[in-house]
N, C-alpha and C. Protein backbone atom coordinates (compact mmCIF):
# COMPACT_ATOMS: atom_id res chain seq x y z
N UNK A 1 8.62 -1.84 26.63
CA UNK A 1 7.21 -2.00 26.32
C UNK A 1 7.06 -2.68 24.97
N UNK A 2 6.08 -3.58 24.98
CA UNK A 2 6.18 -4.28 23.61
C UNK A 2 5.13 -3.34 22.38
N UNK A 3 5.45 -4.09 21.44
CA UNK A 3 4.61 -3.27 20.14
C UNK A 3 3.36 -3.50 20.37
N UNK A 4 2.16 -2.58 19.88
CA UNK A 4 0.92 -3.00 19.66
C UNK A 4 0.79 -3.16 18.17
N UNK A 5 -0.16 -4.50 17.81
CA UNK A 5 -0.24 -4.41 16.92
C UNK A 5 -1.60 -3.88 16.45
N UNK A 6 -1.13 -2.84 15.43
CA UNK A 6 -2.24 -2.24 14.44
C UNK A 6 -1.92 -1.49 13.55
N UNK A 7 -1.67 -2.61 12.68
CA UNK A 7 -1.04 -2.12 11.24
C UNK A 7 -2.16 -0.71 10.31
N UNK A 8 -1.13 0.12 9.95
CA UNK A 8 -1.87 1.43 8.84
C UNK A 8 -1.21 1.21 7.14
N UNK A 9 -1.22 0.17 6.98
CA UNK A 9 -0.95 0.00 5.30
C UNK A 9 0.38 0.70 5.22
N UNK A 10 0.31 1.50 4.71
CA UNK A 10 2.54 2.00 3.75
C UNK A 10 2.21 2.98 3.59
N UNK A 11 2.72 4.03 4.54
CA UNK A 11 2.64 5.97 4.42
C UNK A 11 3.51 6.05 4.30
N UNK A 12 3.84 6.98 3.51
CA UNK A 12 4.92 7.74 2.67
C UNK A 12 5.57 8.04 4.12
N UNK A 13 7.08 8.41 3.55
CA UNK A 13 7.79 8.99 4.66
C UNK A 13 8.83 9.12 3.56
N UNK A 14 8.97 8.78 2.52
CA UNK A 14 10.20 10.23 1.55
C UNK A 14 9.36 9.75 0.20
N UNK A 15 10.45 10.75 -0.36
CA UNK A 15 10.30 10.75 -1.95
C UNK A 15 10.66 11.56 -2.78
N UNK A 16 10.47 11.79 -3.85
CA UNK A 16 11.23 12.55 -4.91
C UNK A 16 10.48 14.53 -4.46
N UNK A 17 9.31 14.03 -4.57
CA UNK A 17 8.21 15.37 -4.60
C UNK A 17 8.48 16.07 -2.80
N UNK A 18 7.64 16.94 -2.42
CA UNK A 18 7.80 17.19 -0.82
C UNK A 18 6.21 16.83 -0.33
N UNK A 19 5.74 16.66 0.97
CA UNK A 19 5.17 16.09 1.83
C UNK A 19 3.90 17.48 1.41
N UNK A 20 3.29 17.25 1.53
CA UNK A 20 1.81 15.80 2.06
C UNK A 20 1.87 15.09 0.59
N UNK A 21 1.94 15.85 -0.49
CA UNK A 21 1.59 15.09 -1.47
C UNK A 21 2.18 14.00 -2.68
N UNK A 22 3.76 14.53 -2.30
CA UNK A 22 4.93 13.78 -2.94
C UNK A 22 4.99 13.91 -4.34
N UNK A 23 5.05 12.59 -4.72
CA UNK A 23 4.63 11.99 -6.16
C UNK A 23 3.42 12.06 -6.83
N UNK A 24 2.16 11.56 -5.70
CA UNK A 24 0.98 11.14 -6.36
C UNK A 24 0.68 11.72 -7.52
N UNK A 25 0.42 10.63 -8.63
CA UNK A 25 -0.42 10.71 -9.47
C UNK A 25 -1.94 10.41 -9.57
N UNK A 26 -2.67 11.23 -10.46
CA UNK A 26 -3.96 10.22 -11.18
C UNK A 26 -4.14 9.85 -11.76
N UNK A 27 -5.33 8.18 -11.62
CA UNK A 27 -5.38 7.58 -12.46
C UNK A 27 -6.88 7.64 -12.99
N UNK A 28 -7.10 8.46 -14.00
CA UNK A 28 -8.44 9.04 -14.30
C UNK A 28 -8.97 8.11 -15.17
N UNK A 29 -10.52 8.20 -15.61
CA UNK A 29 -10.97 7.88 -16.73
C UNK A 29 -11.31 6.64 -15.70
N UNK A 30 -12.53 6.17 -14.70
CA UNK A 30 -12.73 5.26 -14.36
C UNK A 30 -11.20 4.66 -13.90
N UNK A 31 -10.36 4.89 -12.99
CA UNK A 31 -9.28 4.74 -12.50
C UNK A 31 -9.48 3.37 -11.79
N UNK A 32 -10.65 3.28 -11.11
CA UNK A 32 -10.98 1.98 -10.27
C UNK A 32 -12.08 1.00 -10.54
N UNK A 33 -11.44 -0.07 -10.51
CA UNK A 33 -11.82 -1.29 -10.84
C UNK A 33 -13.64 -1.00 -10.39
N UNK A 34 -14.65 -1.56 -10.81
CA UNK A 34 -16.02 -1.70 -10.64
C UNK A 34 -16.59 -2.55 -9.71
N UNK A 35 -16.01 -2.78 -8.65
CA UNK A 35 -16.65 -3.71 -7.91
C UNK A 35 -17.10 -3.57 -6.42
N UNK A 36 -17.39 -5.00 -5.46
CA UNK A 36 -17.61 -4.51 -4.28
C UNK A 36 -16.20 -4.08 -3.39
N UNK A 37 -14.98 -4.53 -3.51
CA UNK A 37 -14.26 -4.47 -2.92
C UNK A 37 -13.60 -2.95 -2.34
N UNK A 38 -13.53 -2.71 -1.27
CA UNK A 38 -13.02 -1.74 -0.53
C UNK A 38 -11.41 -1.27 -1.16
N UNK A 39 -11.41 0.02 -1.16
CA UNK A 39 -9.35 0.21 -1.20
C UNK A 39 -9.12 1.39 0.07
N UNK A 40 -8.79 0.92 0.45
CA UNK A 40 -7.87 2.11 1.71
C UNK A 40 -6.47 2.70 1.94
N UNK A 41 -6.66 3.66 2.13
CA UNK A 41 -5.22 4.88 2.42
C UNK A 41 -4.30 4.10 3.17
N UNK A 42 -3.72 3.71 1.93
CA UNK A 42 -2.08 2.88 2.01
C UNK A 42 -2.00 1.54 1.58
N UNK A 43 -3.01 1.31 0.90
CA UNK A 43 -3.32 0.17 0.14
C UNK A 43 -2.20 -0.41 -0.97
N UNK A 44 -1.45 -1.48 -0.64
CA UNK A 44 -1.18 -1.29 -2.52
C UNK A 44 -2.39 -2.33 -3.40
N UNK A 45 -2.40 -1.52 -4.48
CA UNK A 45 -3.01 -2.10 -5.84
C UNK A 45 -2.04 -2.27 -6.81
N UNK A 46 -3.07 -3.01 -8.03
CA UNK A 46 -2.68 -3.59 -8.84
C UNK A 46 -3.86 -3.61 -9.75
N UNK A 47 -3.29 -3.46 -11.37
CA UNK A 47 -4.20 -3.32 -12.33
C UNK A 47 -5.24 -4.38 -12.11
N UNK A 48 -6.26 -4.43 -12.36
CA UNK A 48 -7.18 -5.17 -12.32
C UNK A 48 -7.56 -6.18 -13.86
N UNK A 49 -6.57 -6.18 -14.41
CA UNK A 49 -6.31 -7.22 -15.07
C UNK A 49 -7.85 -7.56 -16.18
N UNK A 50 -8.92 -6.28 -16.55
CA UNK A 50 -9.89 -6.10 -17.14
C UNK A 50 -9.76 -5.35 -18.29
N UNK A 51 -8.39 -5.47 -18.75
CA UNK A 51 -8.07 -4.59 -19.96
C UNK A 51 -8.69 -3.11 -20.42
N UNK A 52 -9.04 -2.67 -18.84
CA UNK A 52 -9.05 -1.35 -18.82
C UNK A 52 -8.47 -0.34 -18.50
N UNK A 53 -7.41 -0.84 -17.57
CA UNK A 53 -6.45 0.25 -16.86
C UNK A 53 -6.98 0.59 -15.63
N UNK A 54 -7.66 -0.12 -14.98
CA UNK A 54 -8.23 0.28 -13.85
C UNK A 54 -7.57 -0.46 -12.64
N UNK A 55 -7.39 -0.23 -11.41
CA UNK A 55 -6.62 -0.94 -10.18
C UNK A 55 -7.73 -1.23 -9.24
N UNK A 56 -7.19 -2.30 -8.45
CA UNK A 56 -8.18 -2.81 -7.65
C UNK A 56 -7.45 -3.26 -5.79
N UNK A 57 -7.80 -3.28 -5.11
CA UNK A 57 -6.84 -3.71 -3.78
C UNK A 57 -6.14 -4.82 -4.32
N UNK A 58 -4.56 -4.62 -3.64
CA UNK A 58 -3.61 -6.41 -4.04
C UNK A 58 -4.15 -7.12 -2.86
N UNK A 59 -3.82 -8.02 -3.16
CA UNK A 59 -4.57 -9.50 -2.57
C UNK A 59 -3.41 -9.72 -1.45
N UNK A 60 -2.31 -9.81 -1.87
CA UNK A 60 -1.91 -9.93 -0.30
C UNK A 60 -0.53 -11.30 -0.57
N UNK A 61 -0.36 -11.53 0.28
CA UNK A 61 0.40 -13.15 0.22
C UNK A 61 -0.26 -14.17 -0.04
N UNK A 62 -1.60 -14.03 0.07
CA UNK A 62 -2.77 -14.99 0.13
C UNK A 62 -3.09 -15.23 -1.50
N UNK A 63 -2.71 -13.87 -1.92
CA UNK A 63 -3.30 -13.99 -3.59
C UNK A 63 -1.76 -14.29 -4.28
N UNK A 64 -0.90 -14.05 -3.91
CA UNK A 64 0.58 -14.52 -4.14
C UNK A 64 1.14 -12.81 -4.93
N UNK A 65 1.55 -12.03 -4.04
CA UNK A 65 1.83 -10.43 -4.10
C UNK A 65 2.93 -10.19 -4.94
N UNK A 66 3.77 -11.30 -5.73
CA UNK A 66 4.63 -11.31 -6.81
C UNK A 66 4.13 -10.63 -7.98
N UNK A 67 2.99 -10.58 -7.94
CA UNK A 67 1.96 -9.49 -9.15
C UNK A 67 2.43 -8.22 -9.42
N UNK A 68 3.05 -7.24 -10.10
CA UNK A 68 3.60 -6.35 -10.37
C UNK A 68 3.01 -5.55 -9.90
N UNK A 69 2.94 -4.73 -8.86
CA UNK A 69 2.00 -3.42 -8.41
C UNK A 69 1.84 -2.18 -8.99
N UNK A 70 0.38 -1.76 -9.37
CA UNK A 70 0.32 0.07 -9.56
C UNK A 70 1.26 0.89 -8.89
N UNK A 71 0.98 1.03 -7.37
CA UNK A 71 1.38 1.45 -6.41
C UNK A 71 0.69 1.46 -4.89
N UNK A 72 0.66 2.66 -4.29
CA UNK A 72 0.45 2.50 -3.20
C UNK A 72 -0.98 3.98 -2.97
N UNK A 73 -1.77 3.03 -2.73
CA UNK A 73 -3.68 4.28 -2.98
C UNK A 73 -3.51 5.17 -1.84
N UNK A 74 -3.60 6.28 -2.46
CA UNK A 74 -3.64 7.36 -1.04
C UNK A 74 -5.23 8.49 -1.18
N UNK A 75 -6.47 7.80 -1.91
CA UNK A 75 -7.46 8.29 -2.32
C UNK A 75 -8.07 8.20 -3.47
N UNK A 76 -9.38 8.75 -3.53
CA UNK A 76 -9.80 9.21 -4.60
C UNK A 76 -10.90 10.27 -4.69
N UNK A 77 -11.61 10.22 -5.51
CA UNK A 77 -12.83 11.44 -6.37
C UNK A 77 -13.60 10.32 -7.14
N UNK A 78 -15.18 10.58 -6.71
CA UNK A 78 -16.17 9.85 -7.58
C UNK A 78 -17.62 10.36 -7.43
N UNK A 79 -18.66 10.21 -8.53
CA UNK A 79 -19.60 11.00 -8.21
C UNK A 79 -20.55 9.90 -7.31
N UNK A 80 -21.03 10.40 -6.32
CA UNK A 80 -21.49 9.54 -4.95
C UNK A 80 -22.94 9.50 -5.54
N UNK A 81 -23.23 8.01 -5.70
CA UNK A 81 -24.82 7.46 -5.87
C UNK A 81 -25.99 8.30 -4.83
N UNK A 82 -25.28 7.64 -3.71
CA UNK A 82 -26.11 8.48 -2.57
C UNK A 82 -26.57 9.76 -2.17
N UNK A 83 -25.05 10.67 -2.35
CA UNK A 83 -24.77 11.68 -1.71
C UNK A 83 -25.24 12.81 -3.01
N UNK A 84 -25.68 12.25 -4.43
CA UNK A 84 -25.79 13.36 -5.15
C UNK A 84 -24.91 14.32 -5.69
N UNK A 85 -23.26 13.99 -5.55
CA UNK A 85 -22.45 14.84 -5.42
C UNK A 85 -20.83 14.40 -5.62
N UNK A 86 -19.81 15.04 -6.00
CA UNK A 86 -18.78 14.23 -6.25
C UNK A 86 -18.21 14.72 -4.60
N UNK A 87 -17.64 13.11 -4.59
CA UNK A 87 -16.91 13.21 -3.01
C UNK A 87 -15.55 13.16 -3.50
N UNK A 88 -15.04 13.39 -2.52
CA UNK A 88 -12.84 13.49 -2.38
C UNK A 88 -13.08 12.46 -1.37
N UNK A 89 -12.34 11.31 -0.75
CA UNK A 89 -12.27 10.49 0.17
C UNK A 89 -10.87 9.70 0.07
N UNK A 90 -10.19 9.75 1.24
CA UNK A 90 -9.30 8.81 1.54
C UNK A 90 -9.46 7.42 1.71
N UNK A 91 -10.28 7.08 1.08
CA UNK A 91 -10.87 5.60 0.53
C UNK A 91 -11.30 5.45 -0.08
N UNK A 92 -11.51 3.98 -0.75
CA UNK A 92 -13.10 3.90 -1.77
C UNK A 92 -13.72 2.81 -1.18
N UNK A 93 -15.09 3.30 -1.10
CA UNK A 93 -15.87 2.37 -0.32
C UNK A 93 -16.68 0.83 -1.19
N UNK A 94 -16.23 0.82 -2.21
CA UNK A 94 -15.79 -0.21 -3.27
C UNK A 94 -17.62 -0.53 -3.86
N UNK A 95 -18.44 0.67 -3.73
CA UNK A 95 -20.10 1.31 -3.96
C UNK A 95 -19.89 2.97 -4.38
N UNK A 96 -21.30 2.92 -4.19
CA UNK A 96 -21.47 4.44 -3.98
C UNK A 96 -21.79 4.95 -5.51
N UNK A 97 -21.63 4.23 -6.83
CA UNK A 97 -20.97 4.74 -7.76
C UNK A 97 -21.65 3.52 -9.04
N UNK A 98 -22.80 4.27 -9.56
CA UNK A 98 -23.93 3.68 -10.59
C UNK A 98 -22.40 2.85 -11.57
N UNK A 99 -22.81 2.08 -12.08
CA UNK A 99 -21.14 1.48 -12.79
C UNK A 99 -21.31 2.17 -14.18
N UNK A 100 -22.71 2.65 -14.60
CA UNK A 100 -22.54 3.91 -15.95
C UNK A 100 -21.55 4.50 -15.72
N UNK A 101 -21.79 5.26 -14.18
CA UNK A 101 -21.01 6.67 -14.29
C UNK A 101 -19.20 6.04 -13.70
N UNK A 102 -18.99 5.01 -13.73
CA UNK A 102 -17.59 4.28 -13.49
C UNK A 102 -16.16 5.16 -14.14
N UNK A 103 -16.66 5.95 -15.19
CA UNK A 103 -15.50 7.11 -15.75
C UNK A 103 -15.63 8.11 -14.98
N UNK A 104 -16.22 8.70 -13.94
CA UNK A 104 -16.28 9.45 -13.11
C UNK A 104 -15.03 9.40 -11.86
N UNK A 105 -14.90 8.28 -11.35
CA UNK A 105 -13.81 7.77 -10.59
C UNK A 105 -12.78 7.85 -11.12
N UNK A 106 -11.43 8.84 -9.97
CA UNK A 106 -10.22 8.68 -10.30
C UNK A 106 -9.75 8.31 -9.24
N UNK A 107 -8.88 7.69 -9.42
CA UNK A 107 -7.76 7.38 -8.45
C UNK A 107 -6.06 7.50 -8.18
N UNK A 108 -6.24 8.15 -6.84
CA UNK A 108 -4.49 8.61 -6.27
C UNK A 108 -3.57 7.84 -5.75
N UNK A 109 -2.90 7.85 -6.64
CA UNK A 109 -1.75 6.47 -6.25
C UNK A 109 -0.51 7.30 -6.27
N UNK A 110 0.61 6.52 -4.73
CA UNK A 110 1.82 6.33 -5.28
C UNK A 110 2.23 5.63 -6.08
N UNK A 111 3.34 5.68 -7.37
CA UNK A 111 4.25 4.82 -7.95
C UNK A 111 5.53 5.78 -8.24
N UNK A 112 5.89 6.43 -7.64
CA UNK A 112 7.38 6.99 -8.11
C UNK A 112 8.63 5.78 -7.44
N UNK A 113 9.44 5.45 -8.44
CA UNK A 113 10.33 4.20 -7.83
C UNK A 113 11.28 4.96 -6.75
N UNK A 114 11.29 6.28 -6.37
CA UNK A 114 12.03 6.52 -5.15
C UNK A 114 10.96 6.55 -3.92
N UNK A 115 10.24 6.44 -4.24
CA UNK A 115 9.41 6.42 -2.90
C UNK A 115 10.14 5.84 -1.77
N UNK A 116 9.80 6.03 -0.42
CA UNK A 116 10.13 4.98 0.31
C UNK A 116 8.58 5.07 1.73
N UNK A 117 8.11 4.21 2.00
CA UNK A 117 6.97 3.87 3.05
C UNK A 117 7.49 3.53 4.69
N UNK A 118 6.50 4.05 5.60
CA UNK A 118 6.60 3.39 6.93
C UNK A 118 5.76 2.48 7.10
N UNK A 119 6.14 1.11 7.47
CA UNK A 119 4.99 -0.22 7.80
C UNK A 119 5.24 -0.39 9.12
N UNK A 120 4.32 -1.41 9.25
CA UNK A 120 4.63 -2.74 10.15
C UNK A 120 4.51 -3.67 9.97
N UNK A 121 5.25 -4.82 10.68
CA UNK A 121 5.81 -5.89 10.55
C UNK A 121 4.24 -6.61 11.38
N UNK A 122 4.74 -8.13 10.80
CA UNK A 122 3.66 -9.61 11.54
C UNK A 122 4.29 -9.81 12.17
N UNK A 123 3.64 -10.83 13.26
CA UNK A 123 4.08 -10.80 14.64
C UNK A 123 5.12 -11.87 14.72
N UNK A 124 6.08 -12.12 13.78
CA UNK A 124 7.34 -12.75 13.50
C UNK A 124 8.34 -11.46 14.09
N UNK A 125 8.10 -9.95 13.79
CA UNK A 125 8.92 -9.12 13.19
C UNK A 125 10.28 -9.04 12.38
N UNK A 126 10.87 -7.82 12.57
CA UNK A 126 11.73 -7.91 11.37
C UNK A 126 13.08 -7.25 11.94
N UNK A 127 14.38 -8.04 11.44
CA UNK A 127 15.59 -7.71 11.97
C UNK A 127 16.37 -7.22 11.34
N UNK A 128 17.50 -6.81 11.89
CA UNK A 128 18.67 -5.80 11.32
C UNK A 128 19.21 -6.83 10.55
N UNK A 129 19.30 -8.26 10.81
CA UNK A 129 19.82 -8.96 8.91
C UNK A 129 18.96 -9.13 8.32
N UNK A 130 17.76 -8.16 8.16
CA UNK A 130 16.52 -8.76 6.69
C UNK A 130 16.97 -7.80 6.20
N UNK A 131 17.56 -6.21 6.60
CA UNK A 131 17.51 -4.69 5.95
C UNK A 131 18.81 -4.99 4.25
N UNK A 132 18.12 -5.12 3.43
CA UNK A 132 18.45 -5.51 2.47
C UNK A 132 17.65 -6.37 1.59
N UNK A 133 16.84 -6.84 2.23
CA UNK A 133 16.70 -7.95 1.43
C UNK A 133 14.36 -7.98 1.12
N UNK A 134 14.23 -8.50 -0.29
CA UNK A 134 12.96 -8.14 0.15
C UNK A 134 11.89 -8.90 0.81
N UNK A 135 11.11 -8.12 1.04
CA UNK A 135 9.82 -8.45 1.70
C UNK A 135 8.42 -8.44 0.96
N UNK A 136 7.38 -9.28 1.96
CA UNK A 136 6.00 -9.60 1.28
C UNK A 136 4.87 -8.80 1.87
N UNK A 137 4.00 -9.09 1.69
CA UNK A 137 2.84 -8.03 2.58
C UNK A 137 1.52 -8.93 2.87
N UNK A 138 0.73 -8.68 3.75
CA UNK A 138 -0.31 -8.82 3.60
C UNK A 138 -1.45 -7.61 3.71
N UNK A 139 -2.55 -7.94 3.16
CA UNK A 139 -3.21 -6.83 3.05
C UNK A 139 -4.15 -6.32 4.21
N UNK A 140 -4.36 -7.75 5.57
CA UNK A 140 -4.82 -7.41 6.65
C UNK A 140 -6.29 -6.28 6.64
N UNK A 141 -7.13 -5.48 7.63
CA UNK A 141 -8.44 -5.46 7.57
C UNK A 141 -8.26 -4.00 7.53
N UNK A 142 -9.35 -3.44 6.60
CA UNK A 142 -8.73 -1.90 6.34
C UNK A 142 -9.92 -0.72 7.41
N UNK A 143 -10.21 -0.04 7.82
CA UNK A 143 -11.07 0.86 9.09
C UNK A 143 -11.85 1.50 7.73
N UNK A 144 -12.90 1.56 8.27
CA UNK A 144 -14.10 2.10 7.29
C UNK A 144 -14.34 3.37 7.95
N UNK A 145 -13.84 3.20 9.27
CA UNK A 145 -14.51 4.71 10.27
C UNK A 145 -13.47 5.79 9.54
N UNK A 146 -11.96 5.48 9.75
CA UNK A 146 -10.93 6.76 9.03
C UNK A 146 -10.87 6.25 8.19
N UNK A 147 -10.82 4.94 7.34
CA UNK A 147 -10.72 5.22 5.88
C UNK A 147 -9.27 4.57 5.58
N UNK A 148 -8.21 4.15 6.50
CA UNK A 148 -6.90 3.86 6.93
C UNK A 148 -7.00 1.87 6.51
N UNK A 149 -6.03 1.88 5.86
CA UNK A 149 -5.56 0.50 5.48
C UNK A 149 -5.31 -0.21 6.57
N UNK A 150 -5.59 -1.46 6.51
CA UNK A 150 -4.91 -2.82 7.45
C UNK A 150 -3.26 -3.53 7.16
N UNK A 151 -2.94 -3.09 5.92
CA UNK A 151 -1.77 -4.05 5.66
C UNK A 151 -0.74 -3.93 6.20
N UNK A 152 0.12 -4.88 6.08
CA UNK A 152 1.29 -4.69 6.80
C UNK A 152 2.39 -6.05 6.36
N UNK A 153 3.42 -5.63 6.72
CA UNK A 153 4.84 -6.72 6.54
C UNK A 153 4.28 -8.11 7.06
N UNK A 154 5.48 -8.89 6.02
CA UNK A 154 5.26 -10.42 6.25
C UNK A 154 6.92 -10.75 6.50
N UNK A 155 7.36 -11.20 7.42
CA UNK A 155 8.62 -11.86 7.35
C UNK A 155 8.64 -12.80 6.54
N UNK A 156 9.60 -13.17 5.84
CA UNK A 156 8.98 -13.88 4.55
C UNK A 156 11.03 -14.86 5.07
N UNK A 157 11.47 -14.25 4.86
CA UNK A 157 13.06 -15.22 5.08
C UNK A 157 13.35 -15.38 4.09
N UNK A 158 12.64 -14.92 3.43
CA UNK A 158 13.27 -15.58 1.78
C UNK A 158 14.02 -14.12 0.72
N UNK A 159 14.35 -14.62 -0.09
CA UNK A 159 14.48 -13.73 -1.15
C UNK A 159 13.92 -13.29 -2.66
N UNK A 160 13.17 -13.73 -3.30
CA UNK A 160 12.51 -13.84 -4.00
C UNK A 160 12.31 -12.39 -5.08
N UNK A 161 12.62 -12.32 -5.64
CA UNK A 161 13.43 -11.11 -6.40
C UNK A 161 11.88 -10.56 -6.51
N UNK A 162 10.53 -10.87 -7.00
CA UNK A 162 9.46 -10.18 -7.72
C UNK A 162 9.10 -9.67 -6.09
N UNK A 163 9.29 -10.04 -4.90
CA UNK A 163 8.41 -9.61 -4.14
C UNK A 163 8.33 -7.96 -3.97
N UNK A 164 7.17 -7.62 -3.60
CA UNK A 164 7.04 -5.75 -3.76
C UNK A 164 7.92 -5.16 -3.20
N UNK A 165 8.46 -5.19 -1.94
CA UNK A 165 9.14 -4.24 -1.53
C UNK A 165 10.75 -4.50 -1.00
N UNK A 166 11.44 -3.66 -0.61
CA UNK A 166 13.11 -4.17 -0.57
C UNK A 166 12.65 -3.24 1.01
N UNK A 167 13.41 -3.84 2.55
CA UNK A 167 13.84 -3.41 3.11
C UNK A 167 14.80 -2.35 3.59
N UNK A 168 14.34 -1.47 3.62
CA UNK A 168 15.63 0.11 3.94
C UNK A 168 16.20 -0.03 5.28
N UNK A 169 15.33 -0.02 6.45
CA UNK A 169 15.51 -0.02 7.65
C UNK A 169 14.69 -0.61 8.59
N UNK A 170 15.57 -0.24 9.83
CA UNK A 170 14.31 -0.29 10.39
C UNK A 170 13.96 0.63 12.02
N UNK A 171 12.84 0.91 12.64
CA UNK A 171 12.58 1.93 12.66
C UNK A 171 12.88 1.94 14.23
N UNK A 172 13.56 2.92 14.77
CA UNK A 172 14.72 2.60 16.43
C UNK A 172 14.11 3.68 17.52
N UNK A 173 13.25 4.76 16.92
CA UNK A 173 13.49 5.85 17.54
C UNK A 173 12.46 6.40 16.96
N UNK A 174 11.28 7.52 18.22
CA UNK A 174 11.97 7.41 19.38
C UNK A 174 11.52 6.37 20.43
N UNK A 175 12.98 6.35 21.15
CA UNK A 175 12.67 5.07 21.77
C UNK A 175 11.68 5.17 22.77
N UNK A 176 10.55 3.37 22.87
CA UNK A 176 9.42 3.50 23.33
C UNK A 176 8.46 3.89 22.83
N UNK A 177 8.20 4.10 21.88
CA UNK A 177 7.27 4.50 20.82
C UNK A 177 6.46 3.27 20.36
N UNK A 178 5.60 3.35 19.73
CA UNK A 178 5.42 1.84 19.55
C UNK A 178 5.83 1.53 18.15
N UNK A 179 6.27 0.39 17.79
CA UNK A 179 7.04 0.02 16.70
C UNK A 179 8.09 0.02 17.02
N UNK A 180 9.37 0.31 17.67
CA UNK A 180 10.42 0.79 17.58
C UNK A 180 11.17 -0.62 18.79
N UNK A 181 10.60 -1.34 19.80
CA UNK A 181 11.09 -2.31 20.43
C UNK A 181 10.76 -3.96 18.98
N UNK A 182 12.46 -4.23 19.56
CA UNK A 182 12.42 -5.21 18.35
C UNK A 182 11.32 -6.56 18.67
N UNK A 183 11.31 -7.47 18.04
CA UNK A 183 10.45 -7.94 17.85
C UNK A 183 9.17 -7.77 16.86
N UNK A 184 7.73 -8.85 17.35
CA UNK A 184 6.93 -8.50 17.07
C UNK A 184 6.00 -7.29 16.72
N UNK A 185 5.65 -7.24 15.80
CA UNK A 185 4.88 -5.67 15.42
C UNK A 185 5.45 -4.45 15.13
N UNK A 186 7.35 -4.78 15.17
CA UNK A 186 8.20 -3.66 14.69
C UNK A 186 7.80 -2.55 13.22
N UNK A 187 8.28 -1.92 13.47
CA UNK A 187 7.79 -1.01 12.21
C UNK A 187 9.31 -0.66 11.27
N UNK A 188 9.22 -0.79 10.08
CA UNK A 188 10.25 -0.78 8.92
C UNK A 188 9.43 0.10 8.07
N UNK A 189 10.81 0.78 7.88
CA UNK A 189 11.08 1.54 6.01
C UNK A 189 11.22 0.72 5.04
N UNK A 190 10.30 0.75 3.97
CA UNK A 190 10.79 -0.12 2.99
C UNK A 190 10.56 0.92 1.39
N UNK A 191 10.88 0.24 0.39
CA UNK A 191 11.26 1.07 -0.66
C UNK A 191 10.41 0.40 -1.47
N UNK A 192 9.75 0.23 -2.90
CA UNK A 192 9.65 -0.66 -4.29
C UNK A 192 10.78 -1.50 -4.62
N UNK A 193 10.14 -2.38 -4.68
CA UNK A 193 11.02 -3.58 -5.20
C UNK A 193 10.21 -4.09 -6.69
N UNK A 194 8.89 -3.92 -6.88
CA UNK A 194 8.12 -4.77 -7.63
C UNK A 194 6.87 -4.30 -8.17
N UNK A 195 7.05 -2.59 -8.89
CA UNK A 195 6.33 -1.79 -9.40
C UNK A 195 5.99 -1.72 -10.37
N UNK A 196 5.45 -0.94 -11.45
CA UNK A 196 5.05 -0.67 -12.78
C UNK A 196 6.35 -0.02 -12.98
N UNK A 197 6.73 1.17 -12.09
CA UNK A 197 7.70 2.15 -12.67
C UNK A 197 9.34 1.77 -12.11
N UNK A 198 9.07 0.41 -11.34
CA UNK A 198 10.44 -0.26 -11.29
C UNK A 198 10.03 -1.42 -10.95
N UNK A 199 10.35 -2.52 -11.79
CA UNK A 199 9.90 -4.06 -11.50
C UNK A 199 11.08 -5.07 -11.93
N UNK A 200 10.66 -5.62 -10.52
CA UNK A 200 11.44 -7.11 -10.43
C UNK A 200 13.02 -6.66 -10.00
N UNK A 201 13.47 -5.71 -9.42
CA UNK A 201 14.58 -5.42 -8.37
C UNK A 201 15.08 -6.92 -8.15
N UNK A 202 16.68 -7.72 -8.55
CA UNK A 202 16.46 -8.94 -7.90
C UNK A 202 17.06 -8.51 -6.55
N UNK A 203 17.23 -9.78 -5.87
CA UNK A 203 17.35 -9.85 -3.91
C UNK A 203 18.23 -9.65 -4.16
N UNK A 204 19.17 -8.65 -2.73
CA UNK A 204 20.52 -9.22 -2.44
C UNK A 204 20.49 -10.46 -1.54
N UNK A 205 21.75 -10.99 -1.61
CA UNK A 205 22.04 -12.19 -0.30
C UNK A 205 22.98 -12.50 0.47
């Protein structure tokens, strides 16, 4: 049976800490960037480059993803314009949030450099000679209904030492599952390659 494709951004699947919550840190004090743009659960970001310390969704291959990453958004906390009230949400709906009260917003990110994520691959997919070597992402369309990221792997063929992530594996079992027939829309483990708290990993070859 072939893969379907419908990429969920980069969920944890190890790490230093134990499960559900791992590593995550916060990034308080207005944590997120001020704008319209959306971030979703499994997003990676990247400082937003406003000399505030604040992160914003990465752009993707499109924005050229060699950009050193925060990490990988698994939520936040902000006091809701609308709702009168501080919300918890596995997204940010990139509103909601008077830009006074912009120190109100924190944000939950992975960056521990042992992390390691489950993706999926573009409809190139990804083979048992890439597992080594790194990979690119795109940031693809994120679900507003759960709140769940779009991104996913780019076969890239290349090696390029800044790119974000290094290939671990890739994902076999169980078999028939979706992701797991090679090809297109395969699903891979991948690790940091190109973090705050480990950057610029070069390629092997």
């Amino acid at each position: 049976m072939s893969n379907v494709n419908a990429p969920f951004g980069f969920q944890q699947r190890q790490g230093t800490g134990s499960s559900p919550t791992y590593e995550q840190v916060t990034f308080g004090n207005g944590g997120i960037d001020y704008n319209a743009t959306a971030i979703y659960f499994g997003d990676p970001v990247v400082r937003a480059g406003s000399g505030d310390g604040t992160v914003k969704q990465a752009a993707g291959s499109a924005g050229g993803s060699t950009v050193t990453m925060a990490g990988i958004f698994v939520g936040c906390k902000y006091l809701s314009t609308a709702q009168k009230r501080i919300v918890w949400s596995n997204y940010w709906p990139g509103s909601d949030v008077a830009q006074a009260n912009q120190s109100t917003i924190e944000a939950y990110v992975i960056n521990d450099p042992n992390a390691q994520f489950l993706a999926q691959s573009d409809s190139t997919g990804l083979a048992q000679a890439d597992v080594g070597s790194n990979v690119d992402f795109n940031i693809g369309t994120g679900n507003a209904a759960n709140g769940l990221s779009g991104a996913f792997l780019i076969h890239t063929g290349a090696t390029t030492a800044a790119y974000p992530f290094r290939l671990v594996s890739l994902v076999l079992s169980p078999p028939g599952a979706n992701g797991t027939a090679s090809g297109a829309y395969n699903y891979a483990v991948v690790a940091f390659n190109n973090v705050e708290t480990k950057n610029a990993t070069a390629a092997n070859t």
